[in-house]
N, C-alpha and C. Protein backbone atom coordinates (compact mmCIF):
# COMPACT_ATOMS: atom_id res chain seq x y z
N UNK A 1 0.85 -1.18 0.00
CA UNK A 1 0.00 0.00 0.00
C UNK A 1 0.89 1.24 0.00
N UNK A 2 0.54 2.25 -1.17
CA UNK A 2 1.70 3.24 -1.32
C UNK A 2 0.81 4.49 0.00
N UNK A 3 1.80 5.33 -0.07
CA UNK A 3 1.02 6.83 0.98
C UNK A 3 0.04 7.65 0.30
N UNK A 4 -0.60 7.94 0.43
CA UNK A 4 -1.57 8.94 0.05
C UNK A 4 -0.30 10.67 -0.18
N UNK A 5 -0.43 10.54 -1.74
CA UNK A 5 0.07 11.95 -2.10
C UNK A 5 -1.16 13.37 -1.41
N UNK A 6 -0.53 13.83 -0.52
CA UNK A 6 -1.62 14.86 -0.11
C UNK A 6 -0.69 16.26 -0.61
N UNK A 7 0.13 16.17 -1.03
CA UNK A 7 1.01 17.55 -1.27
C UNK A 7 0.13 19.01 -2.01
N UNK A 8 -0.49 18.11 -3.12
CA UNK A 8 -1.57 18.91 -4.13
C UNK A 8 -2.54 19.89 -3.03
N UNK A 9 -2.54 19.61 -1.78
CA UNK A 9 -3.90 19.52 -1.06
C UNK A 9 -3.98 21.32 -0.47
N UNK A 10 -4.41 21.78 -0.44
CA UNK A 10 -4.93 23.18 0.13
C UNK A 10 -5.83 23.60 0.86
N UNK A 11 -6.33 24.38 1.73
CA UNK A 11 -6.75 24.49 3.11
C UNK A 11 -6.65 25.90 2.67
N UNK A 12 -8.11 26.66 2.20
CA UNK A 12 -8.10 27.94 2.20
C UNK A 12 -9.22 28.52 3.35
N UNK A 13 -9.13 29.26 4.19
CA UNK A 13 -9.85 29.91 4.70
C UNK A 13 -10.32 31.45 4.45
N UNK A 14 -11.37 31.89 4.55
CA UNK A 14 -11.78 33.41 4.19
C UNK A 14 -12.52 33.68 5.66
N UNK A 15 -11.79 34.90 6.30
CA UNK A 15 -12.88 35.56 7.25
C UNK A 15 -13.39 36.47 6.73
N UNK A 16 -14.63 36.86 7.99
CA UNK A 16 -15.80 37.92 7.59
C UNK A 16 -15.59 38.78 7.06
N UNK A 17 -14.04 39.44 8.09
CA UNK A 17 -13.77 40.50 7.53
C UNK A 17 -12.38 40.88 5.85
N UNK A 18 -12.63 39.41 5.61
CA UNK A 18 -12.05 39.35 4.29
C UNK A 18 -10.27 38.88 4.27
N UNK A 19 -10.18 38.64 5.34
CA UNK A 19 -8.96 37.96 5.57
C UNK A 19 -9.04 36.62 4.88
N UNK A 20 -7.78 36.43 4.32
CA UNK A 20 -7.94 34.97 3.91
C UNK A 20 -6.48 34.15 4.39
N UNK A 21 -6.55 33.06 4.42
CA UNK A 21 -5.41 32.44 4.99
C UNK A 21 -5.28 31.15 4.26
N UNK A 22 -4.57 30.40 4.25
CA UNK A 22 -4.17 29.43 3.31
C UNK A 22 -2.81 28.64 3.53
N UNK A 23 -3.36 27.26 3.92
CA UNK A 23 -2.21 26.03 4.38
C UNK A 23 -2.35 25.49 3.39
N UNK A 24 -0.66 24.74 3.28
CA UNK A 24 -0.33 23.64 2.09
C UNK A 24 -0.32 24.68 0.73
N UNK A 25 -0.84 25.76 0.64
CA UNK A 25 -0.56 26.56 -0.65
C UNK A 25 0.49 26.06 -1.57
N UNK A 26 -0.42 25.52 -2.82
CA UNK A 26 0.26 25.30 -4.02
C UNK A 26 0.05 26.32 -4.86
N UNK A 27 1.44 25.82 -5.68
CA UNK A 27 1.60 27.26 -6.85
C UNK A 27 -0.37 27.62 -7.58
N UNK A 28 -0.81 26.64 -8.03
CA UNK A 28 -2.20 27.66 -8.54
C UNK A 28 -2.99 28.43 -7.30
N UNK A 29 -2.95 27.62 -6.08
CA UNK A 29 -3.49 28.44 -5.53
C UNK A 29 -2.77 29.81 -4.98
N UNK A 30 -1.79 30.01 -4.92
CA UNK A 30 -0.96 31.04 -4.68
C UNK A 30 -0.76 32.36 -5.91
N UNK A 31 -1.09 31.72 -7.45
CA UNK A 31 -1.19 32.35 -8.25
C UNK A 31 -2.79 32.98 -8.43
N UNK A 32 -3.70 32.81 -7.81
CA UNK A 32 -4.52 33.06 -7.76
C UNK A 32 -5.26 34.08 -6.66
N UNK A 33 -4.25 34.04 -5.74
CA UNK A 33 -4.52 34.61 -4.43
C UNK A 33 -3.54 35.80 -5.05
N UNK A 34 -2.35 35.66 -5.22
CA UNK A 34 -1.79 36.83 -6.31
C UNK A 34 -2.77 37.88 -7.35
N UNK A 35 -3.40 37.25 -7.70
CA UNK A 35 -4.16 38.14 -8.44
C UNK A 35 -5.62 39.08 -7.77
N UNK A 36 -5.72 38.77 -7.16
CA UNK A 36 -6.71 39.43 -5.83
C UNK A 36 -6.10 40.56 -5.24
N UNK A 37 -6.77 41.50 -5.26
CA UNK A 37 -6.10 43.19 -4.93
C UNK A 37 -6.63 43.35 -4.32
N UNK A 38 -5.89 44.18 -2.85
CA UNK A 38 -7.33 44.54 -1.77
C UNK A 38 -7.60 46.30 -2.40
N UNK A 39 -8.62 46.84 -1.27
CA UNK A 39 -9.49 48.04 -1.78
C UNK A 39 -8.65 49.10 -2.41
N UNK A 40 -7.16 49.52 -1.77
CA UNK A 40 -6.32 50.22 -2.77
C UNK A 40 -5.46 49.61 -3.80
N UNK A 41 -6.09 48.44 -4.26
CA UNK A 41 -5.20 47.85 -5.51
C UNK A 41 -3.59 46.84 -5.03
N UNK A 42 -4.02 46.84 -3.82
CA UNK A 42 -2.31 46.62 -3.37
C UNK A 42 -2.47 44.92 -2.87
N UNK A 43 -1.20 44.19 -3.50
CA UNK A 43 -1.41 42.70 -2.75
C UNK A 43 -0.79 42.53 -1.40
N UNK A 44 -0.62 41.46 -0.79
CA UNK A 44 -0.05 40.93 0.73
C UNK A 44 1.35 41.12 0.14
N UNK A 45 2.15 41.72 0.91
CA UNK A 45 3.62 42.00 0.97
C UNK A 45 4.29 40.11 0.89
N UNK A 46 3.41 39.69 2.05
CA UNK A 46 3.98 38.02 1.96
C UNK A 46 4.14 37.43 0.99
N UNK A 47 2.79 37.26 0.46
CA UNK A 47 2.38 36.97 -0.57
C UNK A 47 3.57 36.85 -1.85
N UNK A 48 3.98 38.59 -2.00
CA UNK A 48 4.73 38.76 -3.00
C UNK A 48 5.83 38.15 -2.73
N UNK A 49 6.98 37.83 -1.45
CA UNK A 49 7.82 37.13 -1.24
C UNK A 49 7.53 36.23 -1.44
N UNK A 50 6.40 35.02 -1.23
CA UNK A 50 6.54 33.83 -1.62
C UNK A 50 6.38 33.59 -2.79
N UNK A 51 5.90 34.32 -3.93
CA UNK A 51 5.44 34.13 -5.29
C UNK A 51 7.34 34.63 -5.62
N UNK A 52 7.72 35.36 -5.14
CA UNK A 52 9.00 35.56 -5.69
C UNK A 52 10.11 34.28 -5.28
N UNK A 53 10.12 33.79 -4.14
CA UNK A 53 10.91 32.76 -4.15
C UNK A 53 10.48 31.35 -4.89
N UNK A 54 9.08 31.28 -5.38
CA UNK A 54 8.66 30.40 -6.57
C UNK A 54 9.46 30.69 -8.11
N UNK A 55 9.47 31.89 -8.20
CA UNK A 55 10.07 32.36 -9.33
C UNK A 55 11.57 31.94 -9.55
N UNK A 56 12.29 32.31 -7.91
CA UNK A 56 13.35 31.90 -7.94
C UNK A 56 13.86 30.88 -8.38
N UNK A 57 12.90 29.91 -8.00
CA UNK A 57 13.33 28.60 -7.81
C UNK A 57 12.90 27.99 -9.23
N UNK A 58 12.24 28.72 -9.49
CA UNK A 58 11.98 28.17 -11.72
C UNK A 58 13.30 28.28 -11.80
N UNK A 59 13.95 29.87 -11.72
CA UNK A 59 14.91 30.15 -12.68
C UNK A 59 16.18 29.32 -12.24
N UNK A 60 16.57 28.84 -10.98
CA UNK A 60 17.31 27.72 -10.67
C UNK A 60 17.25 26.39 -11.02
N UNK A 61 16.04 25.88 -11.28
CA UNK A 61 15.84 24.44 -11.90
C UNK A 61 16.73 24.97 -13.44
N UNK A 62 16.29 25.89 -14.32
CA UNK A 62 16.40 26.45 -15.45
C UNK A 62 17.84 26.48 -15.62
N UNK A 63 18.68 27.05 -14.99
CA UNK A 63 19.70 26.76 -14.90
C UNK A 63 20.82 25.18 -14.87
N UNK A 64 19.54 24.52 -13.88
CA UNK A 64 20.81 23.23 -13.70
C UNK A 64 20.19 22.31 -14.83
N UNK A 65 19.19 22.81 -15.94
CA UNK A 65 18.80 22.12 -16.83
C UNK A 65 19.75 22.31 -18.34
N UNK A 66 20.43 23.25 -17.70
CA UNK A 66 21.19 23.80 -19.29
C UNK A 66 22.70 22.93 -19.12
């Protein structure tokens, strides 16, 4: 009996007051939460660090592929 792949798996929460939070975040769901602007147009500062160390880490695979 192999393990249950749960990696894919995501855990989004939304409060009342429009907070949202999010365990296990995979890249679509993270690219998607990226695109969500709060009332002055502006995203989660976090957010943008973790979408940037995703990026990073493309352009490093990219590298050890050449």
């Amino acid at each position: 009996m192999e393990p249950d792949d749960l990696s894919p798996l995501s855990e989004i929460t939304i409060l009342p007051d429009g907070r949202v939070y999010a365990f296990g975040a995979t890249r679509p769901v993270l690219e998607v939460l990226e695109s969500l602007r709060g009332p002055e147009g502006n995203s989660d500062e976090r957010l943008q660090r973790l979408m940037q160390t995703l990026r990073d880490q493309d352009l490093t695979r990219e590298d050890r592929s050449k």
